[in-house]
N, C-alpha and C. Protein backbone atom coordinates (compact mmCIF):
# COMPACT_ATOMS: atom_id res chain seq x y z
N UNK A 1 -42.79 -70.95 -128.99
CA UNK A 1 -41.78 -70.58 -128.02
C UNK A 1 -40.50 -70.15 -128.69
N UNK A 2 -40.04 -70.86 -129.69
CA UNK A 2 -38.36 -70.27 -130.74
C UNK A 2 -39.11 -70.04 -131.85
N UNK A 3 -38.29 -68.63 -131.93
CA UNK A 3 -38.85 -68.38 -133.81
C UNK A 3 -37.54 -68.26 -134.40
N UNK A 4 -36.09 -68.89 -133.46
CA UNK A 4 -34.86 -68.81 -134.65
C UNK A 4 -35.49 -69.98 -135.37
N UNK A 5 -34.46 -70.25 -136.03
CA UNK A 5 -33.84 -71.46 -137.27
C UNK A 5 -33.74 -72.83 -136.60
N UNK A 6 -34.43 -73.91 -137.37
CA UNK A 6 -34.18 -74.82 -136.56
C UNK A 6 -33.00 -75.54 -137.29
N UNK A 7 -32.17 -76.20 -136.91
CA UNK A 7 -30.68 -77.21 -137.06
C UNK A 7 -31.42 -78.34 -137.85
N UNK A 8 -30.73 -78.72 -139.06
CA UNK A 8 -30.62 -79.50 -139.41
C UNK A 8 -30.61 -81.27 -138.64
N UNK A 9 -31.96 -82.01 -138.80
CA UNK A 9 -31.53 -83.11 -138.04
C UNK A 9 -30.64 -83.97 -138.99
N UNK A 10 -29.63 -84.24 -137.84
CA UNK A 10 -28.70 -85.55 -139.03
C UNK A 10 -29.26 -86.99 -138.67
N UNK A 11 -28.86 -87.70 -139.42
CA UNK A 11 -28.57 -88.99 -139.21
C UNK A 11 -27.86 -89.84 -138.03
N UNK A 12 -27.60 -91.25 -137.89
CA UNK A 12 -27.05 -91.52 -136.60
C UNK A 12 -25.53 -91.48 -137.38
N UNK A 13 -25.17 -91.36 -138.45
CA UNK A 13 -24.39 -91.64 -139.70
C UNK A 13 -23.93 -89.91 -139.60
N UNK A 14 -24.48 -88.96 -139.66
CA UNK A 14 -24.16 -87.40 -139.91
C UNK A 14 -24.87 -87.06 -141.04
N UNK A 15 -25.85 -87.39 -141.65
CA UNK A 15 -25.89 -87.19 -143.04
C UNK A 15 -27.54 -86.20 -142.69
N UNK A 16 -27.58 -85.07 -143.35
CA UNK A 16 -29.10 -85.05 -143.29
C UNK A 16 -30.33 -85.83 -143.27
N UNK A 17 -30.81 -85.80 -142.63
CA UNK A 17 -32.59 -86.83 -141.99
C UNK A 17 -32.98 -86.65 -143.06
N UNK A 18 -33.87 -85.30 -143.46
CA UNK A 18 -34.53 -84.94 -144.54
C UNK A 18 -33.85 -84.26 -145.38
N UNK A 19 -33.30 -85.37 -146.19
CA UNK A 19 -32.40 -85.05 -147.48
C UNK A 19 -33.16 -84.79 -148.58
N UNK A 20 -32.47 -84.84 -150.13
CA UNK A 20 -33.49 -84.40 -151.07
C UNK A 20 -34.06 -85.99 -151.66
N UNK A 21 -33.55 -87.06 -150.71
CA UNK A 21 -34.03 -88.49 -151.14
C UNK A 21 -35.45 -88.85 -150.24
N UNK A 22 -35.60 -87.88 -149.44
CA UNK A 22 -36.68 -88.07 -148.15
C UNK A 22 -38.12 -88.03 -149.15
N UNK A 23 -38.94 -88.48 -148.62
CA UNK A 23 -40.46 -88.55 -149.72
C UNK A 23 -41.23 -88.41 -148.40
N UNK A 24 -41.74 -87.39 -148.06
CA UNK A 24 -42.98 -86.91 -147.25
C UNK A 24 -44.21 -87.58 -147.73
N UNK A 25 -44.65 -88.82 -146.82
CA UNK A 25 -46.05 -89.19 -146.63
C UNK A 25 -46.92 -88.97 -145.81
N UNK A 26 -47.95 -88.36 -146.00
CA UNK A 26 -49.16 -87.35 -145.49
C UNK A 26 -49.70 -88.78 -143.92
N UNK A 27 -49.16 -88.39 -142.83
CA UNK A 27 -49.71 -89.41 -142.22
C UNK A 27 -48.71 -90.10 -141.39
N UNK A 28 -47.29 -90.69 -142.26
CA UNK A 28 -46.59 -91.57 -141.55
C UNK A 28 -45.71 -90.57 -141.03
N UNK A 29 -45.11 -91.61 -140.00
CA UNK A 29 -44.09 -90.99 -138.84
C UNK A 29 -42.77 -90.78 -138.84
N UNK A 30 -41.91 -90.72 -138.97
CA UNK A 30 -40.29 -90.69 -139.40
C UNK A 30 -39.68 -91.34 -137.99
N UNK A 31 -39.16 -92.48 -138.00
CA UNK A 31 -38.46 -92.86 -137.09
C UNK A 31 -37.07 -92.36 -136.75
N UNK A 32 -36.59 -91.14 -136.66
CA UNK A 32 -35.33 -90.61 -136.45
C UNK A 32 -34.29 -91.08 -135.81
N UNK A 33 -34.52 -91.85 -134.46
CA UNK A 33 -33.18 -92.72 -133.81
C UNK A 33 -34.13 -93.89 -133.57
N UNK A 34 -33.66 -94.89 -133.78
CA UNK A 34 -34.00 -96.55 -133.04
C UNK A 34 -33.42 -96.46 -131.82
N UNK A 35 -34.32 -97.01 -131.01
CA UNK A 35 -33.65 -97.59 -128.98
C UNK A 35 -34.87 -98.33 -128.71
N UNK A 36 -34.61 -99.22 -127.56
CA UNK A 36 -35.33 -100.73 -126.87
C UNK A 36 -35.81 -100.14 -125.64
N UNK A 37 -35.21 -98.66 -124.91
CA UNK A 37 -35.47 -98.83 -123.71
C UNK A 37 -36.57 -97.86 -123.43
N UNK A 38 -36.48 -96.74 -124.50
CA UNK A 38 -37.95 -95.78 -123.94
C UNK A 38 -37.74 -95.58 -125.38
N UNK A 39 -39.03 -94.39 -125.38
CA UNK A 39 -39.51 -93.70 -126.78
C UNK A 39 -39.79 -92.30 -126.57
N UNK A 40 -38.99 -91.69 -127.31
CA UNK A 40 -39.22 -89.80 -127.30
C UNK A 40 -40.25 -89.79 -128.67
N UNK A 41 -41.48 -89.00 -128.18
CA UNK A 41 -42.15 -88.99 -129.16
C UNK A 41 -42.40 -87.39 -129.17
N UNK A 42 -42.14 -86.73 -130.95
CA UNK A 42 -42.01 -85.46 -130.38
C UNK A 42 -42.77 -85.05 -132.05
N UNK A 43 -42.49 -83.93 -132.04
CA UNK A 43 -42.97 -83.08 -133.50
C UNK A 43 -42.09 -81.58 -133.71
N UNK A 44 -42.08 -81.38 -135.01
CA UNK A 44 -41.60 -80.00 -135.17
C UNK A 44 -40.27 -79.64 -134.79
N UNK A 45 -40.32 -78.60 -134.55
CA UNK A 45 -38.87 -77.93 -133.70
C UNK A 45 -38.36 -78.80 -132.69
N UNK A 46 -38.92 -79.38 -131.82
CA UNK A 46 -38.46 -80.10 -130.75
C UNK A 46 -37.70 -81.30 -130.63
N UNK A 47 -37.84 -81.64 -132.40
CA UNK A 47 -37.23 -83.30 -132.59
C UNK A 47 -35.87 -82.83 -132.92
N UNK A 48 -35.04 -81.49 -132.99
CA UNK A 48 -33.50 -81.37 -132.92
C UNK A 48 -32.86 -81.79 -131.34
N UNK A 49 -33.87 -81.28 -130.33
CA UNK A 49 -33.70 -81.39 -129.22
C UNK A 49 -33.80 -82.78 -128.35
N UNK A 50 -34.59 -83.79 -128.88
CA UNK A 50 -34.48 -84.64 -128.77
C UNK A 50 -33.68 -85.59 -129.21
N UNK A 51 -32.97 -84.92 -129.96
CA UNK A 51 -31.97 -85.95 -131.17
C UNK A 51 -30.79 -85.42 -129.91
N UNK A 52 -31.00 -84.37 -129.52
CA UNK A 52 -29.38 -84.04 -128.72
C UNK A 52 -29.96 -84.94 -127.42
N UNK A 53 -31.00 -85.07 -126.63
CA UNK A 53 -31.35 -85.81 -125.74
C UNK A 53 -30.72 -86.87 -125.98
N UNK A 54 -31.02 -87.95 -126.91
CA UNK A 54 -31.41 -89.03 -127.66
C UNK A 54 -29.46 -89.51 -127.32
N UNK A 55 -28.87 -88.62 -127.69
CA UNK A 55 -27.19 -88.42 -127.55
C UNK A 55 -26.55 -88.84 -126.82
N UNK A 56 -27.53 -87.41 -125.66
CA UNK A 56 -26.57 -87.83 -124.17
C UNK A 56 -27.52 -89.24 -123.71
N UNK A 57 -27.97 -89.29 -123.60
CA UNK A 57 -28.81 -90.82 -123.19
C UNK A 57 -28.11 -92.01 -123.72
N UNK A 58 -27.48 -92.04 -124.66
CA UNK A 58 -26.60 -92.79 -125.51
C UNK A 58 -25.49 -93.02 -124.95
N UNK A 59 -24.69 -91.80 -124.34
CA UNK A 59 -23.59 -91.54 -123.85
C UNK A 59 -23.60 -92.27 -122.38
N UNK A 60 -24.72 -92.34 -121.86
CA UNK A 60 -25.14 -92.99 -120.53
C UNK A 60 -25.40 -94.49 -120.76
N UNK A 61 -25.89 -94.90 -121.32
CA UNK A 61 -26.02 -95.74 -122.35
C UNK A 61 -27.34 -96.81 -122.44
N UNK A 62 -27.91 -95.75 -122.40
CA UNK A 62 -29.74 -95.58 -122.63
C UNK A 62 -29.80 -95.47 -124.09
N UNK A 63 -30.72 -96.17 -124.50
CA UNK A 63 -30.53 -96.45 -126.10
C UNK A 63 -32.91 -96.29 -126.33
N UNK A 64 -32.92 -95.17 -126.85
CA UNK A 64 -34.86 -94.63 -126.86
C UNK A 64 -34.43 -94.28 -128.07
N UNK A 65 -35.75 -94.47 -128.80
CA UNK A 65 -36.14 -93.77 -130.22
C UNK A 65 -36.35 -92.95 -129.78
N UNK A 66 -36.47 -91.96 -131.23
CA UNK A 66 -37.23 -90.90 -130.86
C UNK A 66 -38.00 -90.59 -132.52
N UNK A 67 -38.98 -90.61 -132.50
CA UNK A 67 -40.35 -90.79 -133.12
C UNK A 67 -40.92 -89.11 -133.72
N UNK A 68 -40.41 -88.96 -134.82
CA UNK A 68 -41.42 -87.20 -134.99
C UNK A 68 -42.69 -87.69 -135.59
N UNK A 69 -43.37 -86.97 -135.65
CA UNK A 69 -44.86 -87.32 -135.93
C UNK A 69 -45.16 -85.63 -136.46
N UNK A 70 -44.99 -86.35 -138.11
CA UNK A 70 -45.44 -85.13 -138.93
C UNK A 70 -46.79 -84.76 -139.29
N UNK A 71 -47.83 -85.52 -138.85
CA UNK A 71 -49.04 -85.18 -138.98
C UNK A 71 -49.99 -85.09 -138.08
N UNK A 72 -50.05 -84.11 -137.24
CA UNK A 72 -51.34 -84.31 -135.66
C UNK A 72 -52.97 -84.36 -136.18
N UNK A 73 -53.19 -84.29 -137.47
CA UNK A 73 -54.25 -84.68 -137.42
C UNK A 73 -54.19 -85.74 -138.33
N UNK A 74 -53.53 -86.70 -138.59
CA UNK A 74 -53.17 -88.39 -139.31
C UNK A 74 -52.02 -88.68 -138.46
N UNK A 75 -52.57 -89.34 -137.59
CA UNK A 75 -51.13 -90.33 -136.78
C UNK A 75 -51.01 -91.63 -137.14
N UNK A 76 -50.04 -92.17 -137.10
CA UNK A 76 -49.72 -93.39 -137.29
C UNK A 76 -49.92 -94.46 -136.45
N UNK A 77 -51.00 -95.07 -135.89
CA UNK A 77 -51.10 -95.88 -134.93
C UNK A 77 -50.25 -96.82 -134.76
N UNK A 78 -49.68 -97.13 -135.82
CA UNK A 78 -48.69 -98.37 -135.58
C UNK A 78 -47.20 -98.18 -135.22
N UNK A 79 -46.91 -97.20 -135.65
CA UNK A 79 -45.40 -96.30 -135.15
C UNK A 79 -45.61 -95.99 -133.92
N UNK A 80 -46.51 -95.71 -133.26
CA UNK A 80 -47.01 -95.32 -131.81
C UNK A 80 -47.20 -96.86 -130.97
N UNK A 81 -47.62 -97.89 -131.43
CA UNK A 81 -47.82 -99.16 -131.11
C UNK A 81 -46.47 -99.28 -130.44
N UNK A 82 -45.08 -99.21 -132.07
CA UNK A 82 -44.06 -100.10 -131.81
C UNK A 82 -43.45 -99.36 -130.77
N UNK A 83 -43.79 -97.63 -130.84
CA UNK A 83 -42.75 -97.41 -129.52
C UNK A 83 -43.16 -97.09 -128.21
N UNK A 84 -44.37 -97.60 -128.15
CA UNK A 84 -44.90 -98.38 -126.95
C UNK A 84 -44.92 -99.44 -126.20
N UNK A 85 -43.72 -100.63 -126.94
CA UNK A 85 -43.46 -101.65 -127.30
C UNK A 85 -41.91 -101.23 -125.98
N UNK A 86 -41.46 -100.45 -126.34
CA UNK A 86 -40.58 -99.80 -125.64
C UNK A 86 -40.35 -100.06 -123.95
N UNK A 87 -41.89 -99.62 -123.60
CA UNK A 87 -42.57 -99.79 -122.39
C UNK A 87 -42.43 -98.52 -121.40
N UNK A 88 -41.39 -97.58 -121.94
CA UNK A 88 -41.73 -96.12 -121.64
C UNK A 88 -41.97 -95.34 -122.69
N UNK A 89 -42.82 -94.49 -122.42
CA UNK A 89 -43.21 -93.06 -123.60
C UNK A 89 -43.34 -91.47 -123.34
N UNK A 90 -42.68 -91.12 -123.74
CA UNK A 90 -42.52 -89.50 -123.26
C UNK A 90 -42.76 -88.69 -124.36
N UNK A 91 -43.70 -87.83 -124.28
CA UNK A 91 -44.07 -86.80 -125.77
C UNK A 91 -43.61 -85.98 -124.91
N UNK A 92 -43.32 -85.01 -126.38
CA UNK A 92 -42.40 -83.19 -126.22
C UNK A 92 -42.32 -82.97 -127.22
N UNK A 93 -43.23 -81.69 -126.33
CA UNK A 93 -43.59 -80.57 -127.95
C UNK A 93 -43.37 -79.23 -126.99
N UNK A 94 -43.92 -78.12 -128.16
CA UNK A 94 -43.63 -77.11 -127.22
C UNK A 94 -45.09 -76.24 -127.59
N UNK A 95 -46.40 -77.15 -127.14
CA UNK A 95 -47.56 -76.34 -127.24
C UNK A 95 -47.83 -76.93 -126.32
N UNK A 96 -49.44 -76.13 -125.66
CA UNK A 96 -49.61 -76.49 -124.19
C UNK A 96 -49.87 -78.15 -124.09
N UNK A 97 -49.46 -78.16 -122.81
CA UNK A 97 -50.01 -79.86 -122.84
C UNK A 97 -50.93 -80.46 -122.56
N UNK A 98 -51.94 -79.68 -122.32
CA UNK A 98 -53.32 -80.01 -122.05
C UNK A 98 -54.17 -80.35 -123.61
N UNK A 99 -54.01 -80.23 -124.37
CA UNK A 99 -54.18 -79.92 -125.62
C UNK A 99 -53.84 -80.60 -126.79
N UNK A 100 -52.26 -81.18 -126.86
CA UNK A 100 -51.24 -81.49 -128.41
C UNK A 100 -51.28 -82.64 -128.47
N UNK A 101 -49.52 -82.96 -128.89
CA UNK A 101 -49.29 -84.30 -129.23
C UNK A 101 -49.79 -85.27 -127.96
N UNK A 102 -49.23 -84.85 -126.68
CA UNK A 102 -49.43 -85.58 -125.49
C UNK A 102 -50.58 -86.37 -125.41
N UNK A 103 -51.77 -85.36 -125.97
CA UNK A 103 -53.12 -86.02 -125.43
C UNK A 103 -53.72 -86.54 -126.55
N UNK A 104 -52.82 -86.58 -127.38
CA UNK A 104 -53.36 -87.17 -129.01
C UNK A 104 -52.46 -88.74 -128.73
N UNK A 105 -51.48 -88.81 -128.03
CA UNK A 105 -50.77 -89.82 -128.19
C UNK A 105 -51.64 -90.87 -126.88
N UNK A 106 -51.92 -90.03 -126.06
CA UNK A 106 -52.22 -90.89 -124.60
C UNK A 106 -53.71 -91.63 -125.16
N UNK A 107 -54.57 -91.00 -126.04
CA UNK A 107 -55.87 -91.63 -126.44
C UNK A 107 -55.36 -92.47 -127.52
N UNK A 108 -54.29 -92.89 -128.13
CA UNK A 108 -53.93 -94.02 -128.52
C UNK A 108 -53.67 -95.13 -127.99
N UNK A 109 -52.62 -95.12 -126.91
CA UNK A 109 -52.33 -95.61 -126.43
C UNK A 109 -53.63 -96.14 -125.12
N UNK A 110 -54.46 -95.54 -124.89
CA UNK A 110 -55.49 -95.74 -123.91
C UNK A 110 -56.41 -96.70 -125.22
N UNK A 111 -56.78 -96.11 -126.31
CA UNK A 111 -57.72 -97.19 -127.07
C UNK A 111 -57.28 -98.31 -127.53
N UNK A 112 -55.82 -98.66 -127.01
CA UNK A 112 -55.28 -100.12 -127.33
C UNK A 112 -54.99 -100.84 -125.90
N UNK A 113 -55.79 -100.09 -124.98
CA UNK A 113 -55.61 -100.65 -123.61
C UNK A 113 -54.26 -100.98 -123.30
N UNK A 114 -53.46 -99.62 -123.63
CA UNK A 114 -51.81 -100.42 -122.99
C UNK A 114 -51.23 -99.31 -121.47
N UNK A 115 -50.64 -100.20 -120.74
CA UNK A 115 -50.70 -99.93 -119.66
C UNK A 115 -49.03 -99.74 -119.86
N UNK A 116 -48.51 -98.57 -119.89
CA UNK A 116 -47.01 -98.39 -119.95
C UNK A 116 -46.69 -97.33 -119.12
N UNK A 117 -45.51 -96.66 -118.82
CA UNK A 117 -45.20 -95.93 -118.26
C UNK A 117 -45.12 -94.65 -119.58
N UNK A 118 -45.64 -93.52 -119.10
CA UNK A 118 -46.17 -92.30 -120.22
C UNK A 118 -46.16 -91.44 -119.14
N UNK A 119 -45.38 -89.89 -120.34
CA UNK A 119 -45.31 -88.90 -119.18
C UNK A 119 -45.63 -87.62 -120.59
N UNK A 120 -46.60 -86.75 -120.54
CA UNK A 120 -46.56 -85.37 -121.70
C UNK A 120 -45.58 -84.32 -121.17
N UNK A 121 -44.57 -83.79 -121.47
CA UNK A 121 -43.89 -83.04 -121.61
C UNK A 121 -43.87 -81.70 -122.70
N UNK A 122 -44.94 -80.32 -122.13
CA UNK A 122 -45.29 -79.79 -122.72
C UNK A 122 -45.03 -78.25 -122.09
N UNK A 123 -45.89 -77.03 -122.67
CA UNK A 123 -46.51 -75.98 -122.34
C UNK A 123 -46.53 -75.79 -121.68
N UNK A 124 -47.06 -75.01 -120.61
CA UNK A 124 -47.68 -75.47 -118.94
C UNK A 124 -48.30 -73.96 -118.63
N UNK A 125 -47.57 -72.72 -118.85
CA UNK A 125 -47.92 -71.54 -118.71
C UNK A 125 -47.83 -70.51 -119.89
N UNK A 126 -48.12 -69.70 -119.77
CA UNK A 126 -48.09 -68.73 -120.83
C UNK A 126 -48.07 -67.39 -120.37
N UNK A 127 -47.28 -66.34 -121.17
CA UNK A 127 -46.93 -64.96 -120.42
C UNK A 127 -45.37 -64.62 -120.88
N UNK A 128 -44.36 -65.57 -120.94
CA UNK A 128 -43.33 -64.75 -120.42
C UNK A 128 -42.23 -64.81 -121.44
N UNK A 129 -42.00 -64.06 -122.04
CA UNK A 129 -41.15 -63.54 -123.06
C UNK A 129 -39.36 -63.68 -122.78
N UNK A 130 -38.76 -63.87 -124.28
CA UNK A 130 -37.48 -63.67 -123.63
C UNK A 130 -37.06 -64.50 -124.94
N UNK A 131 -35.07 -65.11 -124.82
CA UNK A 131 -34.70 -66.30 -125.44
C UNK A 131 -34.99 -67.42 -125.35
N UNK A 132 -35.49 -67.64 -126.83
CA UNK A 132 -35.92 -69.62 -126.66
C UNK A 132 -35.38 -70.43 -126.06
N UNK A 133 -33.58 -70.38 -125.41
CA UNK A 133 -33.70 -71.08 -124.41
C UNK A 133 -33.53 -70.82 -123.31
N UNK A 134 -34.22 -69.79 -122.96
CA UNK A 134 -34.30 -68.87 -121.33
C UNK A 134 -36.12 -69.62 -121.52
N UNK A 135 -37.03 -69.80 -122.48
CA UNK A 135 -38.19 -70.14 -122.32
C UNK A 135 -38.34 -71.63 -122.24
N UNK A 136 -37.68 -72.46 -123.07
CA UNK A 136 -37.65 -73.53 -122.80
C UNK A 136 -37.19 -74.13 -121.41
N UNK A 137 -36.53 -73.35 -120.34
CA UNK A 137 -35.64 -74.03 -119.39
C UNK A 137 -36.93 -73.68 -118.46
N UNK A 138 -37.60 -72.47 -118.69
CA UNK A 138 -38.71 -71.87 -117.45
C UNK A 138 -39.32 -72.97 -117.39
N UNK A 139 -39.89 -73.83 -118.87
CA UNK A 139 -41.04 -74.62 -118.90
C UNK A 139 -41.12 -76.08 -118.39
N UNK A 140 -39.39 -76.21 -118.28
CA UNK A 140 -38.86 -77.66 -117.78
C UNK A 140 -39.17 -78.16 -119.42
N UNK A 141 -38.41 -77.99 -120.69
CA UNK A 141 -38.56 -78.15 -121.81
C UNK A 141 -37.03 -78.30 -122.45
N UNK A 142 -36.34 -78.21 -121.71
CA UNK A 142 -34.68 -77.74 -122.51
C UNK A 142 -34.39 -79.52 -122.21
N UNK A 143 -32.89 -79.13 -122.91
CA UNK A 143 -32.46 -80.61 -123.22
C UNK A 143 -32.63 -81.65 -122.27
N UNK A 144 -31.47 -81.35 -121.19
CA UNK A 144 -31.35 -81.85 -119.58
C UNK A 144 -32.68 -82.33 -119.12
N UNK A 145 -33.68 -81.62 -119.21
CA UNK A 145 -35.39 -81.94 -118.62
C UNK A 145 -35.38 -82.91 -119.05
N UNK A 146 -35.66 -83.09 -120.20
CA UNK A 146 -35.94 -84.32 -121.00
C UNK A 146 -34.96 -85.21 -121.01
N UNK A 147 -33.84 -85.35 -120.82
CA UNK A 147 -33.14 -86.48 -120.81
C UNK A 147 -33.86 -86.83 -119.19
N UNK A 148 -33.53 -85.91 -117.56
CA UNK A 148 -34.06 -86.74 -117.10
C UNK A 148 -35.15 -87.34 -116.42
N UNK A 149 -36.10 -86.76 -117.47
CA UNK A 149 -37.55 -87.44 -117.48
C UNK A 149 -37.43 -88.50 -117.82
N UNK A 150 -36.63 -88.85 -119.04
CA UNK A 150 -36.28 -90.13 -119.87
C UNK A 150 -36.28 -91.05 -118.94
N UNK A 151 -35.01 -90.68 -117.98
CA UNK A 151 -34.39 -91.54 -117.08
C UNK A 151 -35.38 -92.38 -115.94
N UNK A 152 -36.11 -90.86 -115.76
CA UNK A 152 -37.11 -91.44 -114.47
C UNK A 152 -38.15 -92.29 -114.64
N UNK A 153 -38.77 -92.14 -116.59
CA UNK A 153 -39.57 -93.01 -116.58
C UNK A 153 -38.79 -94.49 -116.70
N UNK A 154 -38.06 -94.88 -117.39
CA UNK A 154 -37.51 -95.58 -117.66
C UNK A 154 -37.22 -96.65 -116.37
N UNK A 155 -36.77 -96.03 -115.30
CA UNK A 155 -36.30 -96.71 -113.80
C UNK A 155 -37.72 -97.20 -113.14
N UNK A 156 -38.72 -96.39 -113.96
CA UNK A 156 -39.68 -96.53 -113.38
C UNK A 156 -40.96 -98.20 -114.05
N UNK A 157 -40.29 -98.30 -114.82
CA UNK A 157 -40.62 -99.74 -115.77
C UNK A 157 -41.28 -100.80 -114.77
């Protein structure tokens, strides 16, 4: 859906996420923000957007991780455990959702028999050209969406 540049994720500190101290392990998950009350579980491009979610949710004073998951075919079951632990879970990506992280995360969470509040936040159509965030807003994918999906699962506990 964006083929600009993606933003630098910072720290909760300001400092670059993936600095030149970062060590990429084939598999594990990068915990990008700590929170108690939900879990943004996302990948790729989409985890800048969730970090700005992650913000205003903060600002409200909703306190969710948000979870990138650098490997879709090696997930981390146990990073997925803890922010299931949460007791809400919301994946966002920006491939269809019939298909990605969503349904890679929900058969985790289904083979540990956990009964939480989970919502995929994905894809949905395909066709329509334009600015990445004239496409993201069509898809219900831009920031605002996702913060208040956040919200709704969350109330919904």
């Amino acid at each position: 859906m964006g083929r600009s540049p993606s933003p630098i994720i910072p720290t909760e500190e300001g400092n670059p996420f993936f600095n030149t101290s970062y060590e990429f392990r084939y598999g594990k998950n990068d915990l990008i923000r700590k929170g108690k009350d939900g879990a943004i579980i996302t990948t790729g491009g989409m985890v800048s957007r969730a970090v700005q979610a992650w913000q205003k949710l903060k600002e409200m004073g909703i306190e969710v991780q948000v979870l990138n998951i650098s490997c879709l075919t090696h997930l981390d079951p146990e990073a997925i455990l803890q922010a299931a632990e949460t007791g809400a879970v919301i994946t966002y990506e920006d491939h269809h959702i019939q298909t990605g992280l969503g349904c890679l995360i929900a058969s985790v969470l289904a083979e540990h028999g956990l009964s939480i509040r989970f919502r995929k936040m994905g894809v949905t159509q395909y066709g329509s050209s334009g600015k990445p965030e004239d496409l993201y807003r069509m898809q219900g994918l831009d920031v605002d969406s996702l913060v208040q999906a956040v919200i709704h699962e969350i109330q919904k506990k």
